[in-house]
N, C-alpha and C. Protein backbone atom coordinates (compact mmCIF):
# COMPACT_ATOMS: atom_id res chain seq x y z
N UNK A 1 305.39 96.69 123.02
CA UNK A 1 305.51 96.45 121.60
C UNK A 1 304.75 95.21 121.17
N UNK A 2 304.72 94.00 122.14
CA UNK A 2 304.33 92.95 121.81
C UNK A 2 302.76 92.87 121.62
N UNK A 3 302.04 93.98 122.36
CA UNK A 3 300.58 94.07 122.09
C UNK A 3 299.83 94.74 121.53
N UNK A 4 301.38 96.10 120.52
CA UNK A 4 300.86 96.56 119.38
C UNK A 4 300.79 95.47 118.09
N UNK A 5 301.92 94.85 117.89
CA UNK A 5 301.43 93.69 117.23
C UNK A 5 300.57 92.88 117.21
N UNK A 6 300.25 92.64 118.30
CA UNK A 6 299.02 91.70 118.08
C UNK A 6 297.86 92.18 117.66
N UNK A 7 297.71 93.67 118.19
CA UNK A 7 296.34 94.76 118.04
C UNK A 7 296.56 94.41 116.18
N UNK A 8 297.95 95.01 116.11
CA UNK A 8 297.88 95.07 114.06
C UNK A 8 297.41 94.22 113.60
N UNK A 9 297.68 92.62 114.08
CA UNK A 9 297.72 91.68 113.01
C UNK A 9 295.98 91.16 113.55
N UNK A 10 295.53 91.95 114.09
CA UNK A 10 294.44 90.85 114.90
C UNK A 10 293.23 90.69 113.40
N UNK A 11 292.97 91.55 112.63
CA UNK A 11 292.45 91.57 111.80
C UNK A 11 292.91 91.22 110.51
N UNK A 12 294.18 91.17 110.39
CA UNK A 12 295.03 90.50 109.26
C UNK A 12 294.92 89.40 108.20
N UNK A 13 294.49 89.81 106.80
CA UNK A 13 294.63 88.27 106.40
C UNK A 13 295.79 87.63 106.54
N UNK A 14 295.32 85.78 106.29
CA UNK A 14 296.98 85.54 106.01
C UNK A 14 296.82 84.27 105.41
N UNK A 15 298.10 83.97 104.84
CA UNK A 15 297.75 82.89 103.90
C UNK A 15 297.96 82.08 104.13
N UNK A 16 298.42 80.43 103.84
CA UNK A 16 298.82 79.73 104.25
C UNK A 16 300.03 79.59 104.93
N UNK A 17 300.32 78.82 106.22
CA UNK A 17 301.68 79.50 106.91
C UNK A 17 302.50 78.50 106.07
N UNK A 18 303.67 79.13 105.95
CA UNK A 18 304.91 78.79 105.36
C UNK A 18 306.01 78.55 106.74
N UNK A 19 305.59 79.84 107.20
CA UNK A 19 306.81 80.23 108.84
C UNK A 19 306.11 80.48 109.70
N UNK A 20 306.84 81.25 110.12
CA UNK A 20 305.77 81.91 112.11
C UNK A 20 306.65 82.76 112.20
N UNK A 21 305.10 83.83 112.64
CA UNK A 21 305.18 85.00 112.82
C UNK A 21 306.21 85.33 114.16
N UNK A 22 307.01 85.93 114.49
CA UNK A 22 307.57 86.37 115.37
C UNK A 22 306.73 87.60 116.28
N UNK A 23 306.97 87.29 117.43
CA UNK A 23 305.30 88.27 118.34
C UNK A 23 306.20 90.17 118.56
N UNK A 24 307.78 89.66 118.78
CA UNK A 24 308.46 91.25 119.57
C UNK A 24 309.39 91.33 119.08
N UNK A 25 310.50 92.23 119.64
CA UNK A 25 311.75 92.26 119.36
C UNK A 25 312.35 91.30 120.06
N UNK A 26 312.16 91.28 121.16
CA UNK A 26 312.99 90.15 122.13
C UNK A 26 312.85 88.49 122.02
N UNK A 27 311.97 88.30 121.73
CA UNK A 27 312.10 87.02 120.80
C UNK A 27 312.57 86.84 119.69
N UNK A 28 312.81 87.84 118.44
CA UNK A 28 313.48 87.83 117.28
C UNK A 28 315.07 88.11 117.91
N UNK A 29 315.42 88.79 118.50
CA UNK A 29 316.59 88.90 119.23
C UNK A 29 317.08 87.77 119.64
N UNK A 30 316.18 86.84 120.85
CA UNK A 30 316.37 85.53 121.04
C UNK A 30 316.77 84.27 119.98
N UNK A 31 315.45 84.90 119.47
CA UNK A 31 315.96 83.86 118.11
C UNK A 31 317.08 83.57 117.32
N UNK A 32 317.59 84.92 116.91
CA UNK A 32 318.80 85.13 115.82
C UNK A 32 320.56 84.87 116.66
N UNK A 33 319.90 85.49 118.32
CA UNK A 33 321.45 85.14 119.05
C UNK A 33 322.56 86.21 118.46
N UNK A 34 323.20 85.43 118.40
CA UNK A 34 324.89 86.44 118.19
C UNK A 34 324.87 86.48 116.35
N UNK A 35 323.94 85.91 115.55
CA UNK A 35 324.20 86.44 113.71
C UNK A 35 322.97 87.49 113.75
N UNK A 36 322.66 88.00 114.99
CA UNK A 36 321.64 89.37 114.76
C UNK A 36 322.48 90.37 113.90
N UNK A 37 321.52 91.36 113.06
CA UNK A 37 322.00 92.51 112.42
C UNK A 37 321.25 93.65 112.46
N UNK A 38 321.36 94.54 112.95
CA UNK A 38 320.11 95.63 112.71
C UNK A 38 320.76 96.43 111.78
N UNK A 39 319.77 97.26 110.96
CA UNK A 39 320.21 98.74 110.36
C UNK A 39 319.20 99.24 110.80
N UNK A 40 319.22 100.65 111.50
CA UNK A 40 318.83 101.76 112.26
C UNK A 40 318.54 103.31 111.23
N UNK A 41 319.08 103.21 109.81
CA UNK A 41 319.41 103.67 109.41
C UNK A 41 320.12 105.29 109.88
N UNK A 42 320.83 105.04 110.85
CA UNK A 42 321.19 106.29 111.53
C UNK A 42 322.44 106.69 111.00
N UNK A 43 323.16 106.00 109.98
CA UNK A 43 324.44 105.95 109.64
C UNK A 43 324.46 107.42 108.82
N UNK A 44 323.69 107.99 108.08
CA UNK A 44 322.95 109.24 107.37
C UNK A 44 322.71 110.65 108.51
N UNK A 45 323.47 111.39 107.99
CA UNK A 45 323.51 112.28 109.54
C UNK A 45 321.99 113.37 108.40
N UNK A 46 321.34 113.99 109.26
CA UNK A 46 320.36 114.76 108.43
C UNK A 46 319.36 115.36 109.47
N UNK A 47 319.39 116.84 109.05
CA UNK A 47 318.87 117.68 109.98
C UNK A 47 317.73 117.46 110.66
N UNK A 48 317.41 117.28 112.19
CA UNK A 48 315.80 116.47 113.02
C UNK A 48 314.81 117.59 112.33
N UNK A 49 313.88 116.34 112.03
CA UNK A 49 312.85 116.84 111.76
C UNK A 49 312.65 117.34 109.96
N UNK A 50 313.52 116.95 109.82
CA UNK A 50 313.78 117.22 108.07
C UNK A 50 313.43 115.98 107.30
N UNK A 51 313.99 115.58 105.76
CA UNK A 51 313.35 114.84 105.19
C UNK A 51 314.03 114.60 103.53
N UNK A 52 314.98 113.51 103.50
CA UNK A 52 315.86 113.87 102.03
C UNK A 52 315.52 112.46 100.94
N UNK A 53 314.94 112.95 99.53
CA UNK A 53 314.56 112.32 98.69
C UNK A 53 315.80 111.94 97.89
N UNK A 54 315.56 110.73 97.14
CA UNK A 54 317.00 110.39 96.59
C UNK A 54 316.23 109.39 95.70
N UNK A 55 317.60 108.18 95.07
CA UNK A 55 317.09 107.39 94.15
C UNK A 55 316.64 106.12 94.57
N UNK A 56 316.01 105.21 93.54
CA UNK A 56 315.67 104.16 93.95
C UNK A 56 316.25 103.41 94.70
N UNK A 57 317.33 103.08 95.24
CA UNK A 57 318.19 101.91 95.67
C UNK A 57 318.90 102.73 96.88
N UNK A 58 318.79 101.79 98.26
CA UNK A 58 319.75 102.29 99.41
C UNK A 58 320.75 100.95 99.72
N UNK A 59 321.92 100.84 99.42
CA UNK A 59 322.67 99.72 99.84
C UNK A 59 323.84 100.24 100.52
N UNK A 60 325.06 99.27 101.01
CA UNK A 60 326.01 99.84 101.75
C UNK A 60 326.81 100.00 100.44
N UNK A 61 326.53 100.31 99.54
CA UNK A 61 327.80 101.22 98.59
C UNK A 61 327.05 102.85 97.99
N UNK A 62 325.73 103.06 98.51
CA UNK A 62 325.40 104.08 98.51
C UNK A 62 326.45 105.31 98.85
N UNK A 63 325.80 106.37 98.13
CA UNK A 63 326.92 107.85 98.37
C UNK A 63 325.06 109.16 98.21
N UNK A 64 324.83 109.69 99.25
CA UNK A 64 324.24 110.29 99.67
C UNK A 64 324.18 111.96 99.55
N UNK A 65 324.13 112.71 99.19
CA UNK A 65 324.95 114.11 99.26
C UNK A 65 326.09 113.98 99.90
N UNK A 66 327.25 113.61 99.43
CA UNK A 66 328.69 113.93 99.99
C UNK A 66 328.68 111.94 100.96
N UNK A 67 327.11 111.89 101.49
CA UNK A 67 327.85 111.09 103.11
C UNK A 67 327.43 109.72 102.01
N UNK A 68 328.74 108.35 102.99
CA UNK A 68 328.56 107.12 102.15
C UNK A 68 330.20 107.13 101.93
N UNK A 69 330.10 105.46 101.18
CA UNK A 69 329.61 104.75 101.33
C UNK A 69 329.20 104.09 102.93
N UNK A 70 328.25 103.10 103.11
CA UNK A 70 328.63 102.33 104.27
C UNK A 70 327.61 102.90 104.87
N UNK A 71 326.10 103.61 104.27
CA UNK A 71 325.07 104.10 105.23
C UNK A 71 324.19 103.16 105.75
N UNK A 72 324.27 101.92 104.63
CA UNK A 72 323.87 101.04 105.79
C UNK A 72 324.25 99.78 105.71
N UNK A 73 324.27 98.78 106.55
CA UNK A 73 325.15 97.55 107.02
C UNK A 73 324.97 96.61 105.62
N UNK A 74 326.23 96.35 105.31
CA UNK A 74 326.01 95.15 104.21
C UNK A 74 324.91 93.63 104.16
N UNK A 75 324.43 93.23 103.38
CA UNK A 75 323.86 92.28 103.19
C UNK A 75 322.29 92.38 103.26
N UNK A 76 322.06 93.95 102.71
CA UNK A 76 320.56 93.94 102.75
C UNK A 76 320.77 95.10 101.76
N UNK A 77 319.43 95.34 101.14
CA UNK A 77 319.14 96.87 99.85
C UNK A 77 317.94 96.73 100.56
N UNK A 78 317.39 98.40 99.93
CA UNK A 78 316.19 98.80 100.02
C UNK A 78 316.15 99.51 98.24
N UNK A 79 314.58 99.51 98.05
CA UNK A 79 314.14 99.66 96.57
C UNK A 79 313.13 99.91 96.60
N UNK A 80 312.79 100.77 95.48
CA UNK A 80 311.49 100.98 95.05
C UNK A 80 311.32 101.40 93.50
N UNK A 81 310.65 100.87 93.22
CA UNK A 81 309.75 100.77 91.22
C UNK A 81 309.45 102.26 91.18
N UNK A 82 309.23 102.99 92.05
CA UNK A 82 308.56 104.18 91.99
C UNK A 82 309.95 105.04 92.07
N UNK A 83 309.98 106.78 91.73
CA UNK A 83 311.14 107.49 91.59
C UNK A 83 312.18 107.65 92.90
N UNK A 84 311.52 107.07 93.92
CA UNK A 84 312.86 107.90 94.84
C UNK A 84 312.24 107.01 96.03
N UNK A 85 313.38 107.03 97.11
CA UNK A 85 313.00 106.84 98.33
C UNK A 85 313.47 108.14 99.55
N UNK A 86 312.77 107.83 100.97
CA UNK A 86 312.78 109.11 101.20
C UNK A 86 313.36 108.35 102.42
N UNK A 87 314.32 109.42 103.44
CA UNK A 87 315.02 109.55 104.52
C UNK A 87 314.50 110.33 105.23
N UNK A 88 313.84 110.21 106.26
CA UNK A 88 313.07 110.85 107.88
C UNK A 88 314.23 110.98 108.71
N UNK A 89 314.19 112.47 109.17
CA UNK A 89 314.90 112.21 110.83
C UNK A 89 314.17 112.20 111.80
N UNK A 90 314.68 112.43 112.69
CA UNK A 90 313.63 112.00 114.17
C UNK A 90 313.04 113.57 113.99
N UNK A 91 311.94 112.70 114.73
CA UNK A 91 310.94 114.25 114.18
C UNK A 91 310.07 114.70 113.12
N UNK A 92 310.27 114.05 112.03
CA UNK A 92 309.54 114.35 111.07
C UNK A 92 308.38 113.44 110.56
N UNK A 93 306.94 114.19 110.79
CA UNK A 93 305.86 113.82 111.17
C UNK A 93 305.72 112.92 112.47
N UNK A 94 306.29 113.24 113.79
CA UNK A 94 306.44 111.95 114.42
C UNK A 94 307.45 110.98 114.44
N UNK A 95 308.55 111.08 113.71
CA UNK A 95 309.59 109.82 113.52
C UNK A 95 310.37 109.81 114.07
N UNK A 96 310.54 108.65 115.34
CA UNK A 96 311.27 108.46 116.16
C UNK A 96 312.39 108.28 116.52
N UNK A 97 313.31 108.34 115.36
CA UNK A 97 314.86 108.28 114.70
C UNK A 97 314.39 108.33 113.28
N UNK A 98 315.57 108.02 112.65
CA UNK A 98 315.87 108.02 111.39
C UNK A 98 315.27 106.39 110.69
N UNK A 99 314.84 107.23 109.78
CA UNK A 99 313.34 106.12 109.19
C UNK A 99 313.45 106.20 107.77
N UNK A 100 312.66 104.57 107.00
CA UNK A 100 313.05 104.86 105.57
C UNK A 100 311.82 104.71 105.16
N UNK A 101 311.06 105.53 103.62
CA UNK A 101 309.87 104.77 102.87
C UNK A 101 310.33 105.23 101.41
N UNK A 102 309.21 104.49 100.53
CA UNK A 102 309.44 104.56 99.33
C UNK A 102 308.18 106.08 98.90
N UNK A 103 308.65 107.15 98.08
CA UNK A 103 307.38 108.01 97.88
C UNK A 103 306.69 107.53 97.01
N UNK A 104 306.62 106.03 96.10
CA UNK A 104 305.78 105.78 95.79
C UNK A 104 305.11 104.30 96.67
N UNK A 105 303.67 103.43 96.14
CA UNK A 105 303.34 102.84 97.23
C UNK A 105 303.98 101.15 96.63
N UNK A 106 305.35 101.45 97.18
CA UNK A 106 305.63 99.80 97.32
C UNK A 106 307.56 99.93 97.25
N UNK A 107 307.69 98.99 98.67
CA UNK A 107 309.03 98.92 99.38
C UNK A 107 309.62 97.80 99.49
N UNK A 108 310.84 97.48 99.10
CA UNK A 108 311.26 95.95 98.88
C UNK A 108 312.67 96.17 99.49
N UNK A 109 312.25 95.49 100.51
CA UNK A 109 313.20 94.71 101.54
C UNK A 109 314.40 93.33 100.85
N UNK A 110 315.58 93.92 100.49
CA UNK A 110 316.12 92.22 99.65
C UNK A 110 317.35 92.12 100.68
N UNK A 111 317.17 90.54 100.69
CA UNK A 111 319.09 89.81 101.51
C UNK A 111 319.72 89.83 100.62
N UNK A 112 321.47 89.65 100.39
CA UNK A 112 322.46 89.61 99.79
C UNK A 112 321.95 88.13 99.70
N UNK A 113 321.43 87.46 100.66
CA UNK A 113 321.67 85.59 100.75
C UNK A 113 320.78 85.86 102.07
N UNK A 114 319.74 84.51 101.94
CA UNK A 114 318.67 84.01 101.99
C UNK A 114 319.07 84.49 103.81
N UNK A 115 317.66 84.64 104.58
CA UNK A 115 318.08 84.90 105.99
C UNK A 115 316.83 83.82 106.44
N UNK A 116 316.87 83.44 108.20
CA UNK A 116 316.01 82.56 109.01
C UNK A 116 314.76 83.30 109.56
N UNK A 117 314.99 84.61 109.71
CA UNK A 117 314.07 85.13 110.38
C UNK A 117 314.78 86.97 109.80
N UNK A 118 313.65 87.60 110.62
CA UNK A 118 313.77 89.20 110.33
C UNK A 118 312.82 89.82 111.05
N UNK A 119 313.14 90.81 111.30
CA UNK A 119 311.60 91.94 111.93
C UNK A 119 311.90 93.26 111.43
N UNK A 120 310.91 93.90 111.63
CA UNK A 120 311.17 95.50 110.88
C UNK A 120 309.96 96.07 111.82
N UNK A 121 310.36 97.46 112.38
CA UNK A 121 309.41 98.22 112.34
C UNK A 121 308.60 99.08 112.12
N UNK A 122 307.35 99.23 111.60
CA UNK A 122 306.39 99.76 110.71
C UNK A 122 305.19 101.18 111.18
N UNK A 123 305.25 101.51 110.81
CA UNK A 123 304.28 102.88 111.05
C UNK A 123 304.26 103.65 110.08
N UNK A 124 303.60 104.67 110.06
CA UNK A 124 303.14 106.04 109.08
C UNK A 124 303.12 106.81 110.02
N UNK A 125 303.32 107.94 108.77
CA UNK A 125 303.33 109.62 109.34
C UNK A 125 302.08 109.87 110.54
N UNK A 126 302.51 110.64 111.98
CA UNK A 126 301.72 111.20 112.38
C UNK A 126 300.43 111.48 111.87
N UNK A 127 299.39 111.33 112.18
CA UNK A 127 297.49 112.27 112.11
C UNK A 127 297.48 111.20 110.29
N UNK A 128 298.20 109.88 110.52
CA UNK A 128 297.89 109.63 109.06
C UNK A 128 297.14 107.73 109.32
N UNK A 129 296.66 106.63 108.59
CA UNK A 129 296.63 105.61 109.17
C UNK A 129 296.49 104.87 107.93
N UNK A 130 297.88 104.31 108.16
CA UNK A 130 298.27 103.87 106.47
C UNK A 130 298.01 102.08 107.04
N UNK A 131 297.26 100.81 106.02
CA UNK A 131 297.10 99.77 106.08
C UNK A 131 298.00 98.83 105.54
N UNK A 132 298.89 97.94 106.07
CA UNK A 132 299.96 97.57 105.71
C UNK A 132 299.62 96.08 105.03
N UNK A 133 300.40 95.90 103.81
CA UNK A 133 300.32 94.22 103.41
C UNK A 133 302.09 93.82 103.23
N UNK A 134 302.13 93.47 104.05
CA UNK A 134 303.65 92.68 104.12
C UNK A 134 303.58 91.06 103.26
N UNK A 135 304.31 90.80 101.96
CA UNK A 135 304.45 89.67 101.54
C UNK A 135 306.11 89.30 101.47
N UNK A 136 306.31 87.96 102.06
CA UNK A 136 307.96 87.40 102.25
C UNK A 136 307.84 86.46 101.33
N UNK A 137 309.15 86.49 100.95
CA UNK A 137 309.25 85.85 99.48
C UNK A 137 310.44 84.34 99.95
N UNK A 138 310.55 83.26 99.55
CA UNK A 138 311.62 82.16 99.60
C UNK A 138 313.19 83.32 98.76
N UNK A 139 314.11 82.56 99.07
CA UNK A 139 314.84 82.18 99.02
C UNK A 139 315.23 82.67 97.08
N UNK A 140 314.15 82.29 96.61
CA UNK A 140 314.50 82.58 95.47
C UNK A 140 314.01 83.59 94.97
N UNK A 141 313.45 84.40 95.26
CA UNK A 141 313.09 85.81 95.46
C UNK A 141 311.55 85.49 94.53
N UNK A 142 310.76 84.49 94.12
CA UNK A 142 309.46 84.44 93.72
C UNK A 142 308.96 83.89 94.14
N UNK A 143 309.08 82.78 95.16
CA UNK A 143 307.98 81.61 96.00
C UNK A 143 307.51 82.87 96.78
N UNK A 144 306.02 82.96 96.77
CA UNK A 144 305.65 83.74 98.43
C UNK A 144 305.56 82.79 99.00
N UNK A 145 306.05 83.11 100.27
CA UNK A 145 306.17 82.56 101.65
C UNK A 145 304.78 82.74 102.45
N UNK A 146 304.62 83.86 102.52
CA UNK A 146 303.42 84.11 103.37
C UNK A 146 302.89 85.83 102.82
N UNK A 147 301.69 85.94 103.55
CA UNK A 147 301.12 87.01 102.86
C UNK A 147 300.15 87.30 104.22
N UNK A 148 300.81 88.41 104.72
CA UNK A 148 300.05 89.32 105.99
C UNK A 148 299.43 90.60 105.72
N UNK A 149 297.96 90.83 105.46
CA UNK A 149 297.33 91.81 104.91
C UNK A 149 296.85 92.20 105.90
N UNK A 150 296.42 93.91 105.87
CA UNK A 150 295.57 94.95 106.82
C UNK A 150 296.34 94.84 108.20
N UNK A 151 297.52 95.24 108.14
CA UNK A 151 298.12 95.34 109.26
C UNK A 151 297.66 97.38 109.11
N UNK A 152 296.82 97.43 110.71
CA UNK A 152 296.86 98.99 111.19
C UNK A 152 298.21 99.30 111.17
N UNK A 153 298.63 100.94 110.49
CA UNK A 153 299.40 101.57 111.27
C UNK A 153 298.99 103.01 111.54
N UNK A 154 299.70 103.70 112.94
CA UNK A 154 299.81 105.04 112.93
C UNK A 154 301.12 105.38 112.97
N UNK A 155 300.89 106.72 113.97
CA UNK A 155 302.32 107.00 113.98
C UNK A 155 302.89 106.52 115.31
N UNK A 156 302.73 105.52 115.74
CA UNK A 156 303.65 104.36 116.82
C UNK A 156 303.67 103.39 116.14
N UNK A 157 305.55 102.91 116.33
CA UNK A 157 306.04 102.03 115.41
C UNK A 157 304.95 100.63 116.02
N UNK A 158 304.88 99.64 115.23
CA UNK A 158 304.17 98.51 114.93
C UNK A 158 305.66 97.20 114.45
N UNK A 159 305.60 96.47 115.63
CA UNK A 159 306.94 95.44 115.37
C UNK A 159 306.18 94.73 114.62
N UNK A 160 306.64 93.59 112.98
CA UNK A 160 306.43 93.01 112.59
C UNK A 160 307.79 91.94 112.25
N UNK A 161 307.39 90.34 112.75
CA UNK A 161 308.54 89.82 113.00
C UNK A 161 308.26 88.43 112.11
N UNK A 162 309.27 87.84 111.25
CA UNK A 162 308.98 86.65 110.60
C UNK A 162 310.35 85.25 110.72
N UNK A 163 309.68 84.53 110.89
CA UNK A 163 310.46 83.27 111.18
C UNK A 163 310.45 82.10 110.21
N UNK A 164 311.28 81.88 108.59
CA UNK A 164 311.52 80.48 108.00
C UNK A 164 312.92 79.69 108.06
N UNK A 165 312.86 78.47 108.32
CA UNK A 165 314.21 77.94 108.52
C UNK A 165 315.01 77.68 106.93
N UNK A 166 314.09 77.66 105.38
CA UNK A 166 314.35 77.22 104.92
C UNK A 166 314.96 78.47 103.92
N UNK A 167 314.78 79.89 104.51
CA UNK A 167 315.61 80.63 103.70
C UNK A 167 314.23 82.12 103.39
N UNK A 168 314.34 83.45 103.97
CA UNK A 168 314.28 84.83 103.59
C UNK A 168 314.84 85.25 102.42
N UNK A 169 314.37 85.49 101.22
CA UNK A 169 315.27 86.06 100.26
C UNK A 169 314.80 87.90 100.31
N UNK A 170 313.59 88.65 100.26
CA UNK A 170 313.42 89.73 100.06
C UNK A 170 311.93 89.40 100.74
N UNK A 171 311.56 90.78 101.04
CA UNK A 171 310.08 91.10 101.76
C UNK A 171 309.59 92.24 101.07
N UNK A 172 308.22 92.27 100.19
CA UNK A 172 308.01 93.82 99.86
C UNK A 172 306.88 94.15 100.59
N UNK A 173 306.70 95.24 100.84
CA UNK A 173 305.73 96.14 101.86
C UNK A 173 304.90 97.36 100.99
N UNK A 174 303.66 97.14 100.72
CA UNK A 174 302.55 98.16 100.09
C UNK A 174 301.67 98.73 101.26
N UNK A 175 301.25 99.58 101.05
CA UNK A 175 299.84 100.13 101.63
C UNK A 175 298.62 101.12 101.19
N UNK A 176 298.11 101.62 101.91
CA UNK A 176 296.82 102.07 101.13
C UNK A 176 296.99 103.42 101.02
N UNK A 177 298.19 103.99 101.32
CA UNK A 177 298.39 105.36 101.19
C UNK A 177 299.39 105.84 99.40
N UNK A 178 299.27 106.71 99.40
CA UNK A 178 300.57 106.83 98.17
C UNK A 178 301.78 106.47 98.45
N UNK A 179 302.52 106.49 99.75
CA UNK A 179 303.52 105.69 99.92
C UNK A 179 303.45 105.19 100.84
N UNK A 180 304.80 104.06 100.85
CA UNK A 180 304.85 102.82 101.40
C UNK A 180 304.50 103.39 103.24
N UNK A 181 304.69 102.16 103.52
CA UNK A 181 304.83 101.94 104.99
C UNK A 181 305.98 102.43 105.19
N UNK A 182 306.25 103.20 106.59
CA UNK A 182 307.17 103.60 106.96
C UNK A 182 308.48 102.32 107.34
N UNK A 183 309.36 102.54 107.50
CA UNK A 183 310.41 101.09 108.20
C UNK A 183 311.33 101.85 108.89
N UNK A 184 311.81 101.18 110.04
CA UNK A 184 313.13 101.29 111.16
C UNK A 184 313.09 99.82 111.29
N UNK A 185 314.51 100.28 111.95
CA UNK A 185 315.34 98.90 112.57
C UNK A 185 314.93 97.42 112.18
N UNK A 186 315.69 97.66 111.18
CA UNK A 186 315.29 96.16 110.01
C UNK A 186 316.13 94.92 110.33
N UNK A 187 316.17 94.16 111.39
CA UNK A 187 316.67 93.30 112.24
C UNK A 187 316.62 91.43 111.69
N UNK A 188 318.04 90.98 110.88
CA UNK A 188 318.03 89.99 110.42
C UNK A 188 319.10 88.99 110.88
N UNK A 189 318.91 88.19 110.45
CA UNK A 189 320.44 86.84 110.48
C UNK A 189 319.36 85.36 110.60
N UNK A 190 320.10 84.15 111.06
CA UNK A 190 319.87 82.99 111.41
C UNK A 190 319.94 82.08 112.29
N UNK A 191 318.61 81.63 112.34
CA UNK A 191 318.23 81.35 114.12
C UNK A 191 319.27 80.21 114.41
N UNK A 192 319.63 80.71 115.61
CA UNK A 192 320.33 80.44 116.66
C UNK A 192 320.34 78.77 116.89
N UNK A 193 320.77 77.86 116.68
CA UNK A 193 320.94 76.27 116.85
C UNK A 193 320.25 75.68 116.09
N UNK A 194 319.90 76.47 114.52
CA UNK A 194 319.03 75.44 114.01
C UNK A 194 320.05 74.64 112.96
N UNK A 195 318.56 73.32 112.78
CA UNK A 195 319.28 71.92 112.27
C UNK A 195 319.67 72.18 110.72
N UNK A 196 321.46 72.07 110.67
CA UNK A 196 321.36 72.40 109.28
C UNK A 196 320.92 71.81 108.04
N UNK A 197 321.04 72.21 107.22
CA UNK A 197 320.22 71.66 105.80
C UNK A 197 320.71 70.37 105.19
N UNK A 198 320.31 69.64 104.26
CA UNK A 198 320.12 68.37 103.82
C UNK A 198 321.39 68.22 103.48
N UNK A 199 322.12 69.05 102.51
CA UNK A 199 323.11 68.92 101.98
C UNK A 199 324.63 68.83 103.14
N UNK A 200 324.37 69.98 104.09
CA UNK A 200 324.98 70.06 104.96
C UNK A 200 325.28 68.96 106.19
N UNK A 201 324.15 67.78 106.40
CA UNK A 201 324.33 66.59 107.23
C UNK A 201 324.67 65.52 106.37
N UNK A 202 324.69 65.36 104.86
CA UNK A 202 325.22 64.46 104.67
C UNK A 202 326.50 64.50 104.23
N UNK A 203 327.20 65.88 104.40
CA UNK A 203 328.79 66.04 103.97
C UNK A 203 328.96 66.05 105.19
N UNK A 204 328.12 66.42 106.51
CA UNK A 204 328.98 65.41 108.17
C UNK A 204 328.79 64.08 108.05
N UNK A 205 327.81 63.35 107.79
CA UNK A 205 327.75 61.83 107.61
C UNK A 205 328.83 61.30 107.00
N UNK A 206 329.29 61.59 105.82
CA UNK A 206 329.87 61.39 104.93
C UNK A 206 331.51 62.06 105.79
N UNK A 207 332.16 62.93 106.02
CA UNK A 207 333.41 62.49 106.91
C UNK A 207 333.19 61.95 108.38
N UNK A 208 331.85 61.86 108.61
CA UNK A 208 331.93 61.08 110.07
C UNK A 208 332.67 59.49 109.20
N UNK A 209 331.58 58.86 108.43
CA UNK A 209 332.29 57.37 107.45
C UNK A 209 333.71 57.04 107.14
N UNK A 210 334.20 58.56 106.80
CA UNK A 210 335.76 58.16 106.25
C UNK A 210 336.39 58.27 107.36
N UNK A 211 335.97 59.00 108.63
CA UNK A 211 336.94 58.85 109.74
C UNK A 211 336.62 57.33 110.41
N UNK A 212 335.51 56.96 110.36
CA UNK A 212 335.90 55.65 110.95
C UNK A 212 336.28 54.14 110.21
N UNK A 213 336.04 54.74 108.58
CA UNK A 213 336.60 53.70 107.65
C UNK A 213 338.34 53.66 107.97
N UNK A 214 338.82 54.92 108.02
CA UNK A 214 340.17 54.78 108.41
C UNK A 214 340.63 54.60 109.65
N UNK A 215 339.74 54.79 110.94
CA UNK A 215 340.25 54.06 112.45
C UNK A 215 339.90 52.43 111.95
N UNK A 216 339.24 52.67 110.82
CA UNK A 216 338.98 50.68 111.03
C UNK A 216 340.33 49.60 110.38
N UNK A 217 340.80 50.81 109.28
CA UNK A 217 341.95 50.02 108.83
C UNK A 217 343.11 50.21 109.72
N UNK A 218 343.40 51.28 110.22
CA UNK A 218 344.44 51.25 111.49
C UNK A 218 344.44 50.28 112.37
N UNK A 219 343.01 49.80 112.84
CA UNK A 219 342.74 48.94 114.18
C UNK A 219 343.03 47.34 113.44
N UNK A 220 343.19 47.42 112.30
CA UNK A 220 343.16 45.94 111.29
C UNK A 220 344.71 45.48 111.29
């Protein structure tokens, strides 16, 4: 996996780094530790090799023909501007489980609340070779973060993995086909021992002070 990525991105624009790129799964795995999350989207039972269109928005309060809520893990949506998004089972054109895209060309990846890192994996339909531009957005869902253009795909998934400490809010995904890039196993949370934020060390500073302002009047 780690040297289909690199093959993708080898030609890639990119913009100024904001984060770092994550190379596999097993380092994004590494990274995130025990607040890892995947959705697989397998929670959607649907005949192999078939293929079910629906509305713009997939979240865990979705209701599906009959199946739902809870198709996929809280704290992430999928979206698209365009009429519908579509559900792959394994098998269809090539799809190696259960897979999501938008039928029109552009797919937006959003957090409930800001994440450290994420990976997703990317491909298109079998006998097809769709060009991927992945842009990650801050925290506030309009700073771009970074901007990874002409990522190859076929139909073997393509890991794409991203790393900011200061906050993931949403990722959208275009390409050069009529619809989006394909996505599986959309893998998020926050890396594993990092230093927390500004606000957060000075409310420890701040009761580290009052605990020893008050051992000082005890010891007085």
């Amino acid at each position: 996996m780690k040297s289909l990525f690199l093959a993708a991105l080898a030609g890639a624009a990119i913009s100024a780094h904001a984060g770092i790129l994550v190379p596999d799964r097993s380092t994004l795995s590494t990274i995130l530790g025990a607040s890892a999350v995947t959705e697989g989207f397998e929670a959607y039972s649907i005949t192999a090799g078939s293929a079910t269109d629906f509305g713009a928005t997939l979240d865990a309060t979705t209701v599906l023909n009959g199946q739902g809520p809870g198709l996929v893990v809280p704290g992430v949506s999928f979206s698209t501007a365009g009429p519908s998004l579509q559900l792959d089972a394994s098998g269809y054109f090539g799809a190696p489980s259960n897979e999501l895209l938008s039928n029109s060309n552009g797919l937006t990846i959003d957090f409930s609340s800001p994440q450290q890192a994420f990976g997703v994996d990317l491909r298109d339909f079998a006998g097809y070779l769709n060009t991927a531009t992945v842009i990650v957005y801050a925290a506030n869902n309009t700073t771009v973060l970074d901007t990874y253009s002409n990522i190859g795909l076929g139909g073997t998934p393509v890991f794409f993995g991203y790393e900011n400490s200061s906050g993931i809010g949403s990722v959208f995904l275009t390409g050069t086909e009529p619809w989006s890039p394909i996505i599986d196993n959309v893998e998020f949370g926050s890396v594993a021992g990092a230093a927390p934020e500004p606000s957060t060390i000075m409310m420890l500073l701040g009761g580290a002070g009052v605990v020893a302002l008050a051992r000082k009047r005890k010891s007085a």
